[in-house]
PDB file of N, CA and C in Angstrom:
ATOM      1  N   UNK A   1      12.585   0.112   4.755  1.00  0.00           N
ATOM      2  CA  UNK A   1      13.302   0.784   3.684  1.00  0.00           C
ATOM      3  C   UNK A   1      12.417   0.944   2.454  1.00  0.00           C
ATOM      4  N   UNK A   2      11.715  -0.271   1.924  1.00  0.00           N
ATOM      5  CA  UNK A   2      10.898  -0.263   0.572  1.00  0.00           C
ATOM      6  C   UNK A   2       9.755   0.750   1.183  1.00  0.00           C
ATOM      7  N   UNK A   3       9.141   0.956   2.222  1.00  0.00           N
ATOM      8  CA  UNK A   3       7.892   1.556   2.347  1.00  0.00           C
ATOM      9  C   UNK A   3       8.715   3.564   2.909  1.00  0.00           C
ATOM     10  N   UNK A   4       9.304   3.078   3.119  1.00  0.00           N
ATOM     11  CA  UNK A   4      10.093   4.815   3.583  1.00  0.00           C
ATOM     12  C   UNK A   4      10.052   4.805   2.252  1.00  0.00           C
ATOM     13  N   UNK A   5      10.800   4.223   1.121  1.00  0.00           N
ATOM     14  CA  UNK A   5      11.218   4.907  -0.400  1.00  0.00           C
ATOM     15  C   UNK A   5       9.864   5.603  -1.053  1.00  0.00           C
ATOM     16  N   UNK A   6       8.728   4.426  -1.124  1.00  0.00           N
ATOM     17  CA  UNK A   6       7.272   4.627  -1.625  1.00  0.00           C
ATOM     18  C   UNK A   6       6.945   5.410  -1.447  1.00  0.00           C
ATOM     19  N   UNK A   7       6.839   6.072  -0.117  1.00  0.00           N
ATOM     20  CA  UNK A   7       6.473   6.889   0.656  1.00  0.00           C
ATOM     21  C   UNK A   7       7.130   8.828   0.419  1.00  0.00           C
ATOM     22  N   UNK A   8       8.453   8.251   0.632  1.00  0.00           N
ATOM     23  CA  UNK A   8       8.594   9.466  -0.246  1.00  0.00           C
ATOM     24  C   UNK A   8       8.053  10.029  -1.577  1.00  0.00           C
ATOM     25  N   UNK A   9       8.332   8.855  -2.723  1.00  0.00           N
ATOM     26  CA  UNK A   9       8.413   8.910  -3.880  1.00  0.00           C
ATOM     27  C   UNK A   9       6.360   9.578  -4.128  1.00  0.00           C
ATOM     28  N   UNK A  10       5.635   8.708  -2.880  1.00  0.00           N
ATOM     29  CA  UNK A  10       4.233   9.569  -3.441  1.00  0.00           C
ATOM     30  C   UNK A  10       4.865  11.155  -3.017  1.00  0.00           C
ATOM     31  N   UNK A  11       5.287  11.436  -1.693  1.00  0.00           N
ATOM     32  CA  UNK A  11       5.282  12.731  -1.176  1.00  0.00           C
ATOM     33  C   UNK A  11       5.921  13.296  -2.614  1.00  0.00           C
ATOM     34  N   UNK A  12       6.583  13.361  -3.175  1.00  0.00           N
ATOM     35  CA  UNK A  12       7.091  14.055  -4.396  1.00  0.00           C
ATOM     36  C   UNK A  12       6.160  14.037  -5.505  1.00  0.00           C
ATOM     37  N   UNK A  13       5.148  13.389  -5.612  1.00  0.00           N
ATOM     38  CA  UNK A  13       4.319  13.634  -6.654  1.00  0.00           C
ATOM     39  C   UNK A  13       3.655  14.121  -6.330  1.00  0.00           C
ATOM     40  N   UNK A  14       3.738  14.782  -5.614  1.00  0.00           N
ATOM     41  CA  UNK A  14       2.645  15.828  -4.984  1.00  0.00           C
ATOM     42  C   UNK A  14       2.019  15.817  -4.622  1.00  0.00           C
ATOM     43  N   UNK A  15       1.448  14.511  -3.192  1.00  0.00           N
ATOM     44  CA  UNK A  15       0.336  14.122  -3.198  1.00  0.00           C
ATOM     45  C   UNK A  15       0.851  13.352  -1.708  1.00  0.00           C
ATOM     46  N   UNK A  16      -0.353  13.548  -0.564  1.00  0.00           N
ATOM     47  CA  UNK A  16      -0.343  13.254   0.703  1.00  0.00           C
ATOM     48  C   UNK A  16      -1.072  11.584   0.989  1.00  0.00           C
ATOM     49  N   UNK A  17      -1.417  10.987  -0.044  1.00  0.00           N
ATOM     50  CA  UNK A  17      -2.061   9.700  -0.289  1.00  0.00           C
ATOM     51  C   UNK A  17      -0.643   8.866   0.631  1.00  0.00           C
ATOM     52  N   UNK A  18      -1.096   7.634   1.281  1.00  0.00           N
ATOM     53  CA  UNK A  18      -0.041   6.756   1.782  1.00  0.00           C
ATOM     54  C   UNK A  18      -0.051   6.000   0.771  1.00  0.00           C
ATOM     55  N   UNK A  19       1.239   5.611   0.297  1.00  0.00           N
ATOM     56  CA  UNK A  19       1.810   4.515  -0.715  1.00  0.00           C
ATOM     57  C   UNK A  19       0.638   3.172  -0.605  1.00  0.00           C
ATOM     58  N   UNK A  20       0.625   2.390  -1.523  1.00  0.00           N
ATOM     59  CA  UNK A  20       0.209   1.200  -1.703  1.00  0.00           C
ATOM     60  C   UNK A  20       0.862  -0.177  -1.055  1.00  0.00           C
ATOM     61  N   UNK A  21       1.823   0.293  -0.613  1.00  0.00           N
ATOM     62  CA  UNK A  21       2.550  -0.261  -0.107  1.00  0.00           C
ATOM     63  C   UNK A  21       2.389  -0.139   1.597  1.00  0.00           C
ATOM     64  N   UNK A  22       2.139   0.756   1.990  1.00  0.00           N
ATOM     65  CA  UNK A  22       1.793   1.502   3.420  1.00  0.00           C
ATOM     66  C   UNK A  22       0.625   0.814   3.574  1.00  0.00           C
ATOM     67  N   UNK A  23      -0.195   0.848   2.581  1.00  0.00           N
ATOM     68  CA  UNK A  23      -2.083   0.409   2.864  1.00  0.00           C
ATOM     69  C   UNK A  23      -1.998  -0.772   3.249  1.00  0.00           C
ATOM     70  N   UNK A  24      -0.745  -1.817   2.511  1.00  0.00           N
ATOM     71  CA  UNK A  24      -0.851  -2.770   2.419  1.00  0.00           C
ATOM     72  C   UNK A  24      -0.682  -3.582   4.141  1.00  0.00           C
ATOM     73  N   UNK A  25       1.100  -2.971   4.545  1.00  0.00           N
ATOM     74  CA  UNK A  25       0.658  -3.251   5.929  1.00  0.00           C
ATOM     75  C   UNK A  25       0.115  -2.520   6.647  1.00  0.00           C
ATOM     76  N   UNK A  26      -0.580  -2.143   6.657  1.00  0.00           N
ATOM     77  CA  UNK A  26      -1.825  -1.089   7.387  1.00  0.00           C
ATOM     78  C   UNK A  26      -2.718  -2.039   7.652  1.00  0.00           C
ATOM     79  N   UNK A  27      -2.941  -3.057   6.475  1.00  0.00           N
ATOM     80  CA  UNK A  27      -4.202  -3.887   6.578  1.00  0.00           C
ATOM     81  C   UNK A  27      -3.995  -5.143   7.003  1.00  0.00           C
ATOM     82  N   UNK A  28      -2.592  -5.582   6.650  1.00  0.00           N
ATOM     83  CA  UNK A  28      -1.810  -6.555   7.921  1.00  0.00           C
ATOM     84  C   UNK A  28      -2.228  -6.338   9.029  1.00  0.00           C
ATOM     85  N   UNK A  29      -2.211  -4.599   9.834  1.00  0.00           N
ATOM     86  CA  UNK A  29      -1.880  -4.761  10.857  1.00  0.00           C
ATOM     87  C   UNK A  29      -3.758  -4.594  11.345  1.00  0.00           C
ATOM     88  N   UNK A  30      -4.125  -4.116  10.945  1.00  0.00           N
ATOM     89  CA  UNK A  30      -5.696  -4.130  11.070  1.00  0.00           C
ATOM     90  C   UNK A  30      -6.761  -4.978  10.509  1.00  0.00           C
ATOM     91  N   UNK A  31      -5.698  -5.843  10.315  1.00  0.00           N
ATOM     92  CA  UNK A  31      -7.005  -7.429   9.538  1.00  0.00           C
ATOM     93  C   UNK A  31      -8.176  -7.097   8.714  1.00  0.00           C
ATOM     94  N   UNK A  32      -7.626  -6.251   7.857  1.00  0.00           N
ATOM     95  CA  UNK A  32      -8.652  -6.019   7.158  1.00  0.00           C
ATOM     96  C   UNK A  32      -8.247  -5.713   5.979  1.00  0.00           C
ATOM     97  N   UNK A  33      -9.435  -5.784   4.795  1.00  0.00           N
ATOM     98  CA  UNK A  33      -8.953  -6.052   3.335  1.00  0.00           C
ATOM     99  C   UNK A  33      -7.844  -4.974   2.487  1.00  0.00           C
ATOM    100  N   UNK A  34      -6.967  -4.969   2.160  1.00  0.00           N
ATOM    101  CA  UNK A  34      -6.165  -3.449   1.122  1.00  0.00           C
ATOM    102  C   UNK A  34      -7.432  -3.101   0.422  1.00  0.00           C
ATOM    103  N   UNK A  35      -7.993  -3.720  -0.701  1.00  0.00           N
ATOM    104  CA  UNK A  35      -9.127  -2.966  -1.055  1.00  0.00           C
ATOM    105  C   UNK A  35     -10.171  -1.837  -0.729  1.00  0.00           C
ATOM    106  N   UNK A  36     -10.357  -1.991   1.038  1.00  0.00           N
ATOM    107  CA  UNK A  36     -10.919  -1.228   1.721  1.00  0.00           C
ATOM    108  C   UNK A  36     -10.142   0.134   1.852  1.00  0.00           C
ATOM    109  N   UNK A  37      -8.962  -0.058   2.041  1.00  0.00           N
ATOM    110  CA  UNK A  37      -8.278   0.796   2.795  1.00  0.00           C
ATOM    111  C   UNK A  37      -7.916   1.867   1.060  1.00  0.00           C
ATOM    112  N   UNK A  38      -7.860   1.225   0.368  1.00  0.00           N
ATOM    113  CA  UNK A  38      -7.690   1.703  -0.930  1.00  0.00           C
ATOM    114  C   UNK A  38      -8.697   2.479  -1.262  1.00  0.00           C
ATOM    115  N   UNK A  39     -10.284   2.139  -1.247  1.00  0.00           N
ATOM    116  CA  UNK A  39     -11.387   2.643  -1.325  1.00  0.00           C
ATOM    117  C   UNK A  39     -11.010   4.082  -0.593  1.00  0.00           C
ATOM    118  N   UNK A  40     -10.813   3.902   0.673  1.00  0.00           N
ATOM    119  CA  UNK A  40     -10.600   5.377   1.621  1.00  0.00           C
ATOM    120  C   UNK A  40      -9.804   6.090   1.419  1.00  0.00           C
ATOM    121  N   UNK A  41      -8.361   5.803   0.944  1.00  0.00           N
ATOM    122  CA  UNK A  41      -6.978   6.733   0.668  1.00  0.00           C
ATOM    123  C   UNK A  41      -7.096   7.262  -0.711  1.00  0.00           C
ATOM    124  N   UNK A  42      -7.280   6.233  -1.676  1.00  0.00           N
ATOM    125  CA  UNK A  42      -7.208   6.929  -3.083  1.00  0.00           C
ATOM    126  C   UNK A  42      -8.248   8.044  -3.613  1.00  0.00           C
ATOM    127  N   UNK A  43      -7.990   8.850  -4.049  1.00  0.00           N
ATOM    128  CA  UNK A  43      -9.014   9.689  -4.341  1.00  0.00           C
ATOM    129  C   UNK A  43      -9.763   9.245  -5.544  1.00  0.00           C
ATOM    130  N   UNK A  44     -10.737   9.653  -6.068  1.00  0.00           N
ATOM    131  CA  UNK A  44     -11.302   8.882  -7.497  1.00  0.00           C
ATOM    132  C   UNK A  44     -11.132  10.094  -8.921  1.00  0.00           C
ATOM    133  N   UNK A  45     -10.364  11.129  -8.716  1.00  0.00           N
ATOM    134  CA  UNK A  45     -10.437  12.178  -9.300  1.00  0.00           C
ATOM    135  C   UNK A  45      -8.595  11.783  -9.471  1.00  0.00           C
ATOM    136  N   UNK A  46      -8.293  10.715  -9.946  1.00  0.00           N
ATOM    137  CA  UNK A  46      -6.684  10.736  -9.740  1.00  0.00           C
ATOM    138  C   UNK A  46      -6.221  11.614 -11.066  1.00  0.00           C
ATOM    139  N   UNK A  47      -5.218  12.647 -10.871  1.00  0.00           N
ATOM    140  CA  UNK A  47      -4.270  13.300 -11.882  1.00  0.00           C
ATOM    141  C   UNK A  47      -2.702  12.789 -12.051  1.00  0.00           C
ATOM    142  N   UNK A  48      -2.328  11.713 -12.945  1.00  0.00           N
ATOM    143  CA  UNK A  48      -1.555  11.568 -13.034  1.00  0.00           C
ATOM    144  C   UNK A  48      -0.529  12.321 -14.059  1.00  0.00           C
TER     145      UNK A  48
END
């Protein structure tokens, strides 16, 4: 439920990035650091 909401809530800002929340078990599930996965999803040109 919390990661469906996130998830939307990026899709409405206009933006195809997976939530922070998504990365997070992403990296649960792939044993590997959020930081990393953050490095790859976030863009560095962010327009908020």
């Amino acid at each position: 439920m919390g990661v469906r909401g996130a998830t939307v809530f990026t899709y409405e800002k206009g933006t195809v990035r997976p939530s922070v929340i998504t990365l997070y078990r992403l990296a649960k599930v792939l044993d590997c650091s959020p930081t990393l996965l953050l490095e790859d999803f976030v863009s560095p040109n962010e327009e908020d």
